[in-house]
N, C-alpha and C. Protein backbone atom coordinates (compact mmCIF):
# COMPACT_ATOMS: atom_id res chain seq x y z
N UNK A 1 -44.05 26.14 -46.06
CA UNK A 1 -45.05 25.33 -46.72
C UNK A 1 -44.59 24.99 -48.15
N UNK A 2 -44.78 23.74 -48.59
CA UNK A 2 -44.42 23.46 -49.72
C UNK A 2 -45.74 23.42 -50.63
N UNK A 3 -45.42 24.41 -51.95
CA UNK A 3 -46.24 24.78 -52.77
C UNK A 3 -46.58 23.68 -54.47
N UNK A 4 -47.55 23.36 -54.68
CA UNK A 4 -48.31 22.95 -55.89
C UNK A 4 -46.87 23.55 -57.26
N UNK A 5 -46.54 22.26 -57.78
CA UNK A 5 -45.79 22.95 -59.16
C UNK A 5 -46.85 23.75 -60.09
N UNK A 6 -46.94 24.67 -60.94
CA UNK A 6 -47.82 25.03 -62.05
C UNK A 6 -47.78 24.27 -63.09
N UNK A 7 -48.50 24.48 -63.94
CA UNK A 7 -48.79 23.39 -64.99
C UNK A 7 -47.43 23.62 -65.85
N UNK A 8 -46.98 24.53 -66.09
CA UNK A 8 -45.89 24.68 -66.76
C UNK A 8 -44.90 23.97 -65.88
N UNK A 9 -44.41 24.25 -65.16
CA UNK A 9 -43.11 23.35 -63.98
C UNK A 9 -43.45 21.86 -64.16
N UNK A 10 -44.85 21.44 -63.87
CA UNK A 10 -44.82 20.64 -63.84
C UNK A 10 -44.42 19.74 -65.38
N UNK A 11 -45.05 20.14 -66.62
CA UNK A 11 -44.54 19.46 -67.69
C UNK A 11 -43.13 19.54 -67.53
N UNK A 12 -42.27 20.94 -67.55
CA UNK A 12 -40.76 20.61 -67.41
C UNK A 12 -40.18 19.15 -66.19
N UNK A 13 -40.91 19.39 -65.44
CA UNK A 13 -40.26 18.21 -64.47
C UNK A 13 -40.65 16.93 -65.27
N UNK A 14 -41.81 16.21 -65.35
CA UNK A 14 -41.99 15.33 -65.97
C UNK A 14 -41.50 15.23 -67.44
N UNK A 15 -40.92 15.85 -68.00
CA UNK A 15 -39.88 15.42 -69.17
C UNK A 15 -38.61 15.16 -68.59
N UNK A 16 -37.97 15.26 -67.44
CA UNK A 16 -36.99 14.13 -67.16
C UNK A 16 -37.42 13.30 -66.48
N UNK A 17 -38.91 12.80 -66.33
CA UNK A 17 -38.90 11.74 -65.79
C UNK A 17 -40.18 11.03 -66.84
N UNK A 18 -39.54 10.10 -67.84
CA UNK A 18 -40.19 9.47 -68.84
C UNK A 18 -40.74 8.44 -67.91
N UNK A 19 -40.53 8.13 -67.48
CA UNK A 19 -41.31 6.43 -66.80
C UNK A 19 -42.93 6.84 -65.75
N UNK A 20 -42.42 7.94 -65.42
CA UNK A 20 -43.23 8.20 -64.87
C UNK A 20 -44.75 9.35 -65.48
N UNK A 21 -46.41 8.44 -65.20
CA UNK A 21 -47.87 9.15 -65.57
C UNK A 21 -47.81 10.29 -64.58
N UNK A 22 -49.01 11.32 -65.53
CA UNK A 22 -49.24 12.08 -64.68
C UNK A 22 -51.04 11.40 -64.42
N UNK A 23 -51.25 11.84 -63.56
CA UNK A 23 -52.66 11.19 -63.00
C UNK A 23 -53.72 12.44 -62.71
N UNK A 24 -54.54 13.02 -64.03
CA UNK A 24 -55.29 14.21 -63.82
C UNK A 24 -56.19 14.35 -62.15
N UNK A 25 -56.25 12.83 -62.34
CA UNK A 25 -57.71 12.85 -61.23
C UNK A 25 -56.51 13.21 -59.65
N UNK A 26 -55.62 12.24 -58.98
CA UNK A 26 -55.61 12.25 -58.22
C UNK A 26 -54.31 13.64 -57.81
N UNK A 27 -54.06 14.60 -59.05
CA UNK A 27 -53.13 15.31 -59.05
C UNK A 27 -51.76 15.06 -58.46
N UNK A 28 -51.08 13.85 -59.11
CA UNK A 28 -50.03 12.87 -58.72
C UNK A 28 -49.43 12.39 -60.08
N UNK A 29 -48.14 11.62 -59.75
CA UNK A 29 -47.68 10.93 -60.54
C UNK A 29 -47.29 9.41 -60.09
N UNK A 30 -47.17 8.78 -61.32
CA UNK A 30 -47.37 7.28 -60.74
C UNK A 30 -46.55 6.57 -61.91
N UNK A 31 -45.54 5.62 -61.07
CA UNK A 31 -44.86 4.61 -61.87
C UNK A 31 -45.43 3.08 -61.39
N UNK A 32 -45.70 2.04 -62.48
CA UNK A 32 -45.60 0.81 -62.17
C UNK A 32 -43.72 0.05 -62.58
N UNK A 33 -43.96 -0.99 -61.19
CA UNK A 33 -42.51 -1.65 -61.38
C UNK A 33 -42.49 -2.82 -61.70
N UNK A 34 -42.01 -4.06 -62.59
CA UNK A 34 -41.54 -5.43 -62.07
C UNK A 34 -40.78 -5.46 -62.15
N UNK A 35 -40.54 -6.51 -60.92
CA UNK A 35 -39.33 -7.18 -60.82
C UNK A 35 -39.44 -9.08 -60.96
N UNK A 36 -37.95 -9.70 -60.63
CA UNK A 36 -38.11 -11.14 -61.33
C UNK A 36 -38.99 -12.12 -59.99
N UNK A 37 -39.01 -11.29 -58.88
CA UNK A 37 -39.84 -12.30 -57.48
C UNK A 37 -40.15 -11.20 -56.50
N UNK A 38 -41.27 -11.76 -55.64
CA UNK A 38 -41.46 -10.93 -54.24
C UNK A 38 -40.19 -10.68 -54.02
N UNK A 39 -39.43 -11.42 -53.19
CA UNK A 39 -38.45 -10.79 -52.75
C UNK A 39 -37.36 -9.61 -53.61
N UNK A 40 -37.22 -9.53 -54.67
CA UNK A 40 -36.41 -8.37 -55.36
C UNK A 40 -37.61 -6.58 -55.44
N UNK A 41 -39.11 -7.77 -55.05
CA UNK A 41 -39.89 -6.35 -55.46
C UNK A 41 -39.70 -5.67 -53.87
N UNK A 42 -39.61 -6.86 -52.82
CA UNK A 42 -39.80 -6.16 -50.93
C UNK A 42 -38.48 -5.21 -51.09
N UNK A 43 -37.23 -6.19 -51.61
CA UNK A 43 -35.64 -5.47 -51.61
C UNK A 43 -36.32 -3.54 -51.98
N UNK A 44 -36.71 -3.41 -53.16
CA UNK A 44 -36.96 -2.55 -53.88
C UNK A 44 -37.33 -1.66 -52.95
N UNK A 45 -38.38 -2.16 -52.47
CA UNK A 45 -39.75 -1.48 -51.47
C UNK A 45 -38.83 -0.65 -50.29
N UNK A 46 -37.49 -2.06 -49.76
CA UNK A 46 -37.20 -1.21 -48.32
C UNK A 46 -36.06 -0.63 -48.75
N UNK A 47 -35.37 -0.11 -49.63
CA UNK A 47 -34.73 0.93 -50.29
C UNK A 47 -35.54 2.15 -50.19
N UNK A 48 -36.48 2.01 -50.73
CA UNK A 48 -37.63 3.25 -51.19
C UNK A 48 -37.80 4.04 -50.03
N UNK A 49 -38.08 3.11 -49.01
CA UNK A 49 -38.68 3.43 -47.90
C UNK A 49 -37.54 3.79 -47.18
N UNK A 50 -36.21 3.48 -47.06
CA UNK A 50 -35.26 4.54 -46.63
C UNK A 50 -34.83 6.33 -47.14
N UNK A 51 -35.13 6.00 -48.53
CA UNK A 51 -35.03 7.32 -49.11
C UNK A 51 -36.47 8.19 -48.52
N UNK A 52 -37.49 7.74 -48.58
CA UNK A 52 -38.65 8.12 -48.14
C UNK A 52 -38.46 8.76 -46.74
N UNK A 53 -38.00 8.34 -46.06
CA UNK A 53 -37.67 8.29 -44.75
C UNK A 53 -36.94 9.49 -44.66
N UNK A 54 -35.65 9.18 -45.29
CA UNK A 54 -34.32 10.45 -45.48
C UNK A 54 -34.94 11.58 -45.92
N UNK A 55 -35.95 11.59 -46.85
CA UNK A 55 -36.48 13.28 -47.18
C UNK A 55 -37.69 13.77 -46.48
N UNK A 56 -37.83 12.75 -45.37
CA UNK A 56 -39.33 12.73 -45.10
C UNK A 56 -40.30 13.35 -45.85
N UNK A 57 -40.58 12.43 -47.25
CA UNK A 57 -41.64 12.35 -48.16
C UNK A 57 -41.95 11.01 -48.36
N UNK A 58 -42.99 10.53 -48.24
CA UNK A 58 -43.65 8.91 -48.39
C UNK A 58 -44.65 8.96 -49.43
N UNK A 59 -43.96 7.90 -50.17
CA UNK A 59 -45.15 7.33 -50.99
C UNK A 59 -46.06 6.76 -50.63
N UNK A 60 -47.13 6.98 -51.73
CA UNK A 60 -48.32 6.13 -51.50
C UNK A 60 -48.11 4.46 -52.56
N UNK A 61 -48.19 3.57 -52.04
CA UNK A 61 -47.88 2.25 -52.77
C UNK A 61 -48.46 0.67 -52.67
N UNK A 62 -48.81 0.13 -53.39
CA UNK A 62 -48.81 -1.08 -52.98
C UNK A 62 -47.70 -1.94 -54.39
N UNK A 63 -48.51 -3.41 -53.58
CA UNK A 63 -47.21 -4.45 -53.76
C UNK A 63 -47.96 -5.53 -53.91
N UNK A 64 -48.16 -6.26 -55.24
CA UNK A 64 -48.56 -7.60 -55.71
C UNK A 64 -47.60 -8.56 -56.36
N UNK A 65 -46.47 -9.49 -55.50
CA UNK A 65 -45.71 -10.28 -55.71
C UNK A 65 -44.43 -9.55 -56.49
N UNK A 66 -44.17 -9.37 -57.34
CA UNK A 66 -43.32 -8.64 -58.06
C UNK A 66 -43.56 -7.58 -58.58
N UNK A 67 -45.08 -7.42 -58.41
CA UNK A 67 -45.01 -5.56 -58.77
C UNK A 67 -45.11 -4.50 -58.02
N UNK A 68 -44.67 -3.37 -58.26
CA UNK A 68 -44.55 -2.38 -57.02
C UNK A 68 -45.19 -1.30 -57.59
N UNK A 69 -46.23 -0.36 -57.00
CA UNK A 69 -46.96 0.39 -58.22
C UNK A 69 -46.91 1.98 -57.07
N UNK A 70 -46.46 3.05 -57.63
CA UNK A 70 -45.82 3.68 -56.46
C UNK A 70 -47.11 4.94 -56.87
N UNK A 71 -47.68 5.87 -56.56
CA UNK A 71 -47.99 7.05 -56.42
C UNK A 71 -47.65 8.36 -55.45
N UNK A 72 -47.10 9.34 -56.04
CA UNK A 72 -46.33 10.33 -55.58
C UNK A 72 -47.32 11.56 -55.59
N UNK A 73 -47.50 12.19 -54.25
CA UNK A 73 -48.19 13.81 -54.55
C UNK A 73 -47.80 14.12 -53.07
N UNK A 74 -48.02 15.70 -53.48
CA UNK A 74 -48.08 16.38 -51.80
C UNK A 74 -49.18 16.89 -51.79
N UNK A 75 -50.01 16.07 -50.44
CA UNK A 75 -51.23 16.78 -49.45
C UNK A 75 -50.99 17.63 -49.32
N UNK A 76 -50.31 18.33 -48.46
CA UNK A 76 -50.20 19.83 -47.81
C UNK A 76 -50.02 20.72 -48.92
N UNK A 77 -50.00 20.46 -50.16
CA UNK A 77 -49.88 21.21 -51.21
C UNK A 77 -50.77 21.12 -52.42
N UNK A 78 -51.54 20.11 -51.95
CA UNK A 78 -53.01 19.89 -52.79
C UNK A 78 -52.60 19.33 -54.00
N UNK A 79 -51.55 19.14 -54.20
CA UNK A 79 -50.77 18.40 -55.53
C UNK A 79 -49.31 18.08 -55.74
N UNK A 80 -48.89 18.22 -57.13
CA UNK A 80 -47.55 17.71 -57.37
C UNK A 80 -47.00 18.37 -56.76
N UNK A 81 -45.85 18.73 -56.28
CA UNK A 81 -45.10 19.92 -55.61
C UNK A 81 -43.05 18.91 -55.88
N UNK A 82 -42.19 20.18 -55.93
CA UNK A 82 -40.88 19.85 -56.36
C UNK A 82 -40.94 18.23 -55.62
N UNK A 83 -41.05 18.43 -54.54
CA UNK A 83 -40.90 16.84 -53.42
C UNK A 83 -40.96 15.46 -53.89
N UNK A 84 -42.18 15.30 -54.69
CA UNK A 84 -42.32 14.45 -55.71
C UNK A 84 -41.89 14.29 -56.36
N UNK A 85 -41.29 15.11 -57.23
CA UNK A 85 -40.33 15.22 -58.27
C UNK A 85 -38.65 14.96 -57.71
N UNK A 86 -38.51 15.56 -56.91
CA UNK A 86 -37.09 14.74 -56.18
C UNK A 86 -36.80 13.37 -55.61
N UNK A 87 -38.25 13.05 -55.09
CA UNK A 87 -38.27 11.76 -54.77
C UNK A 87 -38.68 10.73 -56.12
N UNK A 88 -39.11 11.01 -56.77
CA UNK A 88 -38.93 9.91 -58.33
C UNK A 88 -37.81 9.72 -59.14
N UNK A 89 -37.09 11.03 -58.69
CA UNK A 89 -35.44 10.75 -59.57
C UNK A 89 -34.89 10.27 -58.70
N UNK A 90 -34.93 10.06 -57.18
CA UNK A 90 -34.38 9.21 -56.31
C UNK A 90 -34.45 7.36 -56.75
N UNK A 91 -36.09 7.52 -56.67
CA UNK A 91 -36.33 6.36 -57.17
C UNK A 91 -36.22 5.85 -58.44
N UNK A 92 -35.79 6.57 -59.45
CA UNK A 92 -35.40 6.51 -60.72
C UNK A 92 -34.37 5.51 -60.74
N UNK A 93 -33.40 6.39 -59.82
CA UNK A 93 -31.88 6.26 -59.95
C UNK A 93 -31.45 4.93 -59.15
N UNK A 94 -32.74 4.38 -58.10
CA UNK A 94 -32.52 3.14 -57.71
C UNK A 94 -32.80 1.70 -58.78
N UNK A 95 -33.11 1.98 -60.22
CA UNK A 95 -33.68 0.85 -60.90
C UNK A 95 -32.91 1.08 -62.19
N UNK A 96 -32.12 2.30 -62.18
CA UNK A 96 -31.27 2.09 -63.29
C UNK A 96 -29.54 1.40 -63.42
């Protein structure tokens, strides 16, 4: 079972990941994206969704023309948990 980071883990993780809120309410983290058209934001999307796939961890997301607005948590763990945090430096590392 994958376990809830503590409040302490969790600030350490989110200081390498500047781009990314923490979200008190939905115990998650959340990046917004643009890009220059739908199509560079879908490109984006079905990248994501391969890595998603590869760790079997899925985001929660939607998609308004060029923006891609992603939210990250683990259910089975009632919150943030490492998973999230591996999968945002994944997705980090796809936009840098």
């Amino acid at each position: 079972m994958v376990e809830q980071l503590s409040e302490a883990e969790r600030a350490e993780a989110l200081d390498g990941l500047p781009d990314w809120d923490w979200d008190e309410a939905r115990a998650a983290i959340t990046r917004s994206f643009a890009f220059a058209d739908f199509v560079e934001a879908f490109g984006f999307m079905s990248r994501v969704a391969l890595l998603a796939e590869k760790t079997d961890h899925h985001p929660e997301w939607s998609n308004v023309w060029n923006r891609v607005e992603i939210l990250l948590t683990t259910h089975d763990a009632g919150g943030l948990s490492h998973r999230d945090i591996d999968l945002a430096a994944l997705i980090d590392a796809l936009v840098e």
